[in-house]
N, C-alpha and C. Protein backbone atom coordinates (compact mmCIF):
# COMPACT_ATOMS: atom_id res chain seq x y z
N UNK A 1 -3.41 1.69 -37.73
CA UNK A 1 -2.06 1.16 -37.77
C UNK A 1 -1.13 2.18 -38.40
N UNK A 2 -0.34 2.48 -38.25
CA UNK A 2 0.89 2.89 -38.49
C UNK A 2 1.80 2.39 -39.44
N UNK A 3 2.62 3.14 -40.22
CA UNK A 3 3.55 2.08 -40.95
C UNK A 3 4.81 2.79 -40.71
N UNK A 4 5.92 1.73 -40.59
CA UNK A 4 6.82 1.81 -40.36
C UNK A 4 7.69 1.95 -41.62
N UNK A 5 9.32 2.26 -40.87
CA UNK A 5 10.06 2.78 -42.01
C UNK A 5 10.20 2.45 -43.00
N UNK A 6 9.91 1.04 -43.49
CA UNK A 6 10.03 0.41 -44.52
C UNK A 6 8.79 0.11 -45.47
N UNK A 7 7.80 0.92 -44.84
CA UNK A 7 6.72 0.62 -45.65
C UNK A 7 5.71 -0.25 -44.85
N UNK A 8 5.99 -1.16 -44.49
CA UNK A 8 5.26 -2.23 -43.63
C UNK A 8 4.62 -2.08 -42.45
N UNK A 9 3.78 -2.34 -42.77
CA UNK A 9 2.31 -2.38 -41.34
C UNK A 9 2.53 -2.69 -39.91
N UNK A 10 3.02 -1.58 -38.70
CA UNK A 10 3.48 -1.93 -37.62
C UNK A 10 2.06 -2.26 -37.17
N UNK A 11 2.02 -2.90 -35.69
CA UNK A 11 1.02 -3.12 -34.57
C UNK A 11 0.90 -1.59 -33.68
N UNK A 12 -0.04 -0.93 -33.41
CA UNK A 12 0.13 -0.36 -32.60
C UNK A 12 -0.92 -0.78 -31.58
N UNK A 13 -0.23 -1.03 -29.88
CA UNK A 13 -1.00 -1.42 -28.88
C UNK A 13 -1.46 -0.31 -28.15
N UNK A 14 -3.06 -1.02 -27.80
CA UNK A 14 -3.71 0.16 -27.42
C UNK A 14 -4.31 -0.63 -26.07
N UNK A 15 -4.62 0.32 -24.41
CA UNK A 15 -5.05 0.04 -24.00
C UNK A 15 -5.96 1.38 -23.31
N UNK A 16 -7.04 0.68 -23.34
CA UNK A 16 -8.09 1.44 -22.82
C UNK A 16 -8.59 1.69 -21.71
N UNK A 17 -8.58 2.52 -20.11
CA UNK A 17 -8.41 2.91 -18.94
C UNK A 17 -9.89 3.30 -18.65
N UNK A 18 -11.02 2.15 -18.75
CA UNK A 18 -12.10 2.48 -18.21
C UNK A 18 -12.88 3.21 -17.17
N UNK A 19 -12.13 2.69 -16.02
CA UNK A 19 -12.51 2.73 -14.43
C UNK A 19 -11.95 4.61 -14.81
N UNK A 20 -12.78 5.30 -13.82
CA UNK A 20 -12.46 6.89 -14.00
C UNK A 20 -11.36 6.88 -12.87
N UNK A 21 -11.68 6.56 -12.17
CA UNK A 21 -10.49 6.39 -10.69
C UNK A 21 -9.09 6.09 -10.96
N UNK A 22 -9.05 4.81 -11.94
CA UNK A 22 -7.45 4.87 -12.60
C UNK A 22 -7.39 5.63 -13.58
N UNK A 23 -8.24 6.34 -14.24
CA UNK A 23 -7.58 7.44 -15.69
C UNK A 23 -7.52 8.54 -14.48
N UNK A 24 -8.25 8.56 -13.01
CA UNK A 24 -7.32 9.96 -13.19
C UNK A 24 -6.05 9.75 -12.14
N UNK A 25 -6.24 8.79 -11.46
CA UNK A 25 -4.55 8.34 -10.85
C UNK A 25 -3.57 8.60 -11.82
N UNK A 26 -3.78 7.56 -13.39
CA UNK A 26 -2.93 8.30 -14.20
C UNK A 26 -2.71 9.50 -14.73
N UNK A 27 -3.61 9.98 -14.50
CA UNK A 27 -3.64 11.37 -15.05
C UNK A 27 -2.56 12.19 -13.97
N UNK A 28 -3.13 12.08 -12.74
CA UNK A 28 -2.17 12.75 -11.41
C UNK A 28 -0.50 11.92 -11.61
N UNK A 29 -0.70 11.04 -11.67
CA UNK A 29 0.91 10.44 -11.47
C UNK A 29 1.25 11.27 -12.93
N UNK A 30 0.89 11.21 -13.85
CA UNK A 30 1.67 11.73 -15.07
C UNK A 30 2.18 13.46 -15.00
N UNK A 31 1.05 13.91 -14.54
CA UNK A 31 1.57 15.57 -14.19
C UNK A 31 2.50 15.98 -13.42
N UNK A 32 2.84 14.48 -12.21
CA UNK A 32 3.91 14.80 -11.01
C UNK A 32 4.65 14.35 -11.69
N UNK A 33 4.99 13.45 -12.31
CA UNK A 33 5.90 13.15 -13.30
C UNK A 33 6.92 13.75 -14.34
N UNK A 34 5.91 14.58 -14.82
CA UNK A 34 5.65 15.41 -16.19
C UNK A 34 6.21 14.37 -17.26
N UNK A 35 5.15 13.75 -17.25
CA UNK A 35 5.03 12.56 -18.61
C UNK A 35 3.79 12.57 -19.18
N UNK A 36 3.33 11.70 -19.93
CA UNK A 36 2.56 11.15 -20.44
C UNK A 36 1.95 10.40 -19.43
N UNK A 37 -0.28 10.26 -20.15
CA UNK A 37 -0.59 8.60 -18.74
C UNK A 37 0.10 7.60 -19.52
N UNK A 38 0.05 7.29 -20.79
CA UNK A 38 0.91 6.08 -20.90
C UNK A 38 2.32 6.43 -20.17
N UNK A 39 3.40 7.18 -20.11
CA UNK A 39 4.40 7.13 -19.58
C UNK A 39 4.21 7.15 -17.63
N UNK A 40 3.30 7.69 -17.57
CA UNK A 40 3.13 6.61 -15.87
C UNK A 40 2.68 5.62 -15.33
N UNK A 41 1.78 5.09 -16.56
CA UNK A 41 1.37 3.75 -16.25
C UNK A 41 2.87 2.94 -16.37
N UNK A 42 3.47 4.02 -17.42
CA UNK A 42 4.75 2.38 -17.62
C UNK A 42 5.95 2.52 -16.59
N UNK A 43 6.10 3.58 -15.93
CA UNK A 43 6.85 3.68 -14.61
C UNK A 43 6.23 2.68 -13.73
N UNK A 44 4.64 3.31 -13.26
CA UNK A 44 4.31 2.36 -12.29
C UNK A 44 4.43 1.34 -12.45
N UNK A 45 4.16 0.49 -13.34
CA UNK A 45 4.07 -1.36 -13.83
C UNK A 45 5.48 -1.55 -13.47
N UNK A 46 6.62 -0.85 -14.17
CA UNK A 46 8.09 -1.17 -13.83
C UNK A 46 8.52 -1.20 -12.56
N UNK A 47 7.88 -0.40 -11.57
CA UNK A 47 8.31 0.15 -10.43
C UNK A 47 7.44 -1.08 -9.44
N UNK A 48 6.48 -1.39 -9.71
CA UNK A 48 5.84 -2.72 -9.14
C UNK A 48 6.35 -4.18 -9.53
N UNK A 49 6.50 -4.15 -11.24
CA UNK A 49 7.24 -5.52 -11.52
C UNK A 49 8.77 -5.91 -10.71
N UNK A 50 9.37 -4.61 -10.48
CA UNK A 50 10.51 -4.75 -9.80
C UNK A 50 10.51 -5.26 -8.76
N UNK A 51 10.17 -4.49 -7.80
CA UNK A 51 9.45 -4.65 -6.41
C UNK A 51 9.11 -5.90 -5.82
N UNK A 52 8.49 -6.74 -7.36
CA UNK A 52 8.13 -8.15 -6.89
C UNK A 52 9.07 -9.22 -6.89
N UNK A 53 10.43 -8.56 -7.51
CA UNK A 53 11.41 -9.50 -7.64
C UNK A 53 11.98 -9.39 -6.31
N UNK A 54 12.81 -11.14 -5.88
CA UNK A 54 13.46 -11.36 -4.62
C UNK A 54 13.92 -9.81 -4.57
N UNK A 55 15.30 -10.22 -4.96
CA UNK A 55 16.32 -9.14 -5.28
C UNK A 55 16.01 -7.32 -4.77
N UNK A 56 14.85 -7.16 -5.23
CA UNK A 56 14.41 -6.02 -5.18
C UNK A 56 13.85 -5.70 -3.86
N UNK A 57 12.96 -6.85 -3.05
CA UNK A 57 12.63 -6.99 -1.83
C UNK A 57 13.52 -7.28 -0.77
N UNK A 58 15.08 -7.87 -1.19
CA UNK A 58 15.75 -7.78 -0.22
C UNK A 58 16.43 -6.81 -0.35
N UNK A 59 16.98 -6.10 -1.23
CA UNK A 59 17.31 -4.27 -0.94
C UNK A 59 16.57 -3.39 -0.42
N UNK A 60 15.08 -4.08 -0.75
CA UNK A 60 14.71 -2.23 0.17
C UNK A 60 15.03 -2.94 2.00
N UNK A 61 14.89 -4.32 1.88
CA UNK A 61 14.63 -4.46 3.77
C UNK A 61 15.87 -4.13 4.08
N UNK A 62 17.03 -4.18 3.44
CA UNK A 62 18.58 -3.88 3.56
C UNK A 62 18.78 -2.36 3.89
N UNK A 63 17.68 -1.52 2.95
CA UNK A 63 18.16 -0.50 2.76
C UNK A 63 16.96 0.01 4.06
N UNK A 64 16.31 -0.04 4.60
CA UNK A 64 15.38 -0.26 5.35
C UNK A 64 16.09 -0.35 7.05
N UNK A 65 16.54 -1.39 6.74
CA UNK A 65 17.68 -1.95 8.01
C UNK A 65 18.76 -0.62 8.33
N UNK A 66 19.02 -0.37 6.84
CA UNK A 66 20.31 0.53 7.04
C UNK A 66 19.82 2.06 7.62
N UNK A 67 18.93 2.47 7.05
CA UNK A 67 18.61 3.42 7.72
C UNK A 67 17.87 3.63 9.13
N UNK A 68 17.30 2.05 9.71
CA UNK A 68 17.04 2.64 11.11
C UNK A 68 17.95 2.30 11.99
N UNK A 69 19.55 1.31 11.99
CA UNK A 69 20.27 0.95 12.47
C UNK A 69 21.01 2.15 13.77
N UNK A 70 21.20 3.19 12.67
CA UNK A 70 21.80 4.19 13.70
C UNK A 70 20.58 4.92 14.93
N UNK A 71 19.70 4.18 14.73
CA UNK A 71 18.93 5.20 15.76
C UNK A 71 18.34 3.67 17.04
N UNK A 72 19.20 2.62 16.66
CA UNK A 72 18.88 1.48 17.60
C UNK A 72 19.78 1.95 18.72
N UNK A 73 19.69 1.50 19.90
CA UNK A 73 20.26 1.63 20.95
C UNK A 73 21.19 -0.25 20.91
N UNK A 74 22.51 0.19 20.98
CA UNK A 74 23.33 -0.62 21.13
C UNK A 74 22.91 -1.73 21.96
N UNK A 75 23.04 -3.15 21.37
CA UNK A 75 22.55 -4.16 22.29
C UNK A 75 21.18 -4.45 22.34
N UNK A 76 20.74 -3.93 21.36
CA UNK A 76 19.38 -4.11 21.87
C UNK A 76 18.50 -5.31 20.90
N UNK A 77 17.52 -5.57 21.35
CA UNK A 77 16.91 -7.13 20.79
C UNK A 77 15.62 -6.91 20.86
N UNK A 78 14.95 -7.50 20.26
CA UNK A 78 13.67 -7.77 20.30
C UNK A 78 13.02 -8.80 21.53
N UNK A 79 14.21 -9.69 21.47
CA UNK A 79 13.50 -10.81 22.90
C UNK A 79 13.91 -9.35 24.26
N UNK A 80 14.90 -8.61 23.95
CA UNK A 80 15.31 -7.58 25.57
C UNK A 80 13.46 -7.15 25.16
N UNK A 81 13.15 -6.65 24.09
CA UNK A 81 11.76 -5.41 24.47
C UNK A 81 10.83 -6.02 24.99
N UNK A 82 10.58 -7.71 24.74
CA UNK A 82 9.13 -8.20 25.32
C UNK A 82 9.22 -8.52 26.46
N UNK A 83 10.58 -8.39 26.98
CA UNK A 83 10.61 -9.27 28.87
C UNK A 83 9.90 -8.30 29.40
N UNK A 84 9.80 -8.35 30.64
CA UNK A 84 8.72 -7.80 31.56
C UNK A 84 9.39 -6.19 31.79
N UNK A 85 8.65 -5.21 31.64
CA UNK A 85 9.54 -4.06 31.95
C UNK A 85 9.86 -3.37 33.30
N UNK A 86 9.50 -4.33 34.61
CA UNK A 86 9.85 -3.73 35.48
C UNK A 86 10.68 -5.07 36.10
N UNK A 87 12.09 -4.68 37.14
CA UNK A 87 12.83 -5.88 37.36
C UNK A 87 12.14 -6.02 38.68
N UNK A 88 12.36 -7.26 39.49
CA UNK A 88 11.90 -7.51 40.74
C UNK A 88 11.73 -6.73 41.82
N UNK A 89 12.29 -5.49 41.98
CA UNK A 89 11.77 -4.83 42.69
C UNK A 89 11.02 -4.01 42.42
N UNK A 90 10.33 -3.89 40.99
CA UNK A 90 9.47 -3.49 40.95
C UNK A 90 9.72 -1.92 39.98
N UNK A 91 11.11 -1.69 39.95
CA UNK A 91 11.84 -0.87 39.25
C UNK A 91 11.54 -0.62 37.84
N UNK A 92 11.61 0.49 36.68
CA UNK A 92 12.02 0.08 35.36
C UNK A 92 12.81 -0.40 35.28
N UNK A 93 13.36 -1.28 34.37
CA UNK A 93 14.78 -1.43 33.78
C UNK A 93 15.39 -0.75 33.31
């Protein structure tokens, strides 16, 4: 334990990264980082806790939307892509 400024006995939390596969994920995310593994474990957790919020899931599909919009062809639908792709005579459309 640690003591803090006043003299008094802080908590310090400790967690321990058994599995070798996640110490060295953390290990790699922290170097691309250039952090600490505690400082990429605590990106990643943030970057996932977010993620799980509504809010957060409807910006990326927004932001998602926004970036493939310009490369849609005007008019176009999902019920137009499943109809049959050749017209009655046998033509493409």
């Amino acid at each position: 334990m640690r003591r803090g400024r006043i003299g008094r006995l802080a908590r310090v939390a400790s967690l321990n990264i058994k599995d070798p596969r996640v110490y060295a994920m953390a290990s790699a995310m922290a170097e691309h980082w250039a952090t600490t593994r505690t400082g990429a474990v605590r990106r990643a957790l943030e970057t996932a806790i977010a993620a799980e919020a509504p809010e957060a899931r409807l910006a990326l599909v927004e932001a998602t939307l926004s970036a493939i919009r310009p490369h849609v062809r005007p008019g176009w639908t999902s019920e137009a892509e499943d109809r049959e792709p050749y017209d009655e005579s046998g033509l493409p459309r």
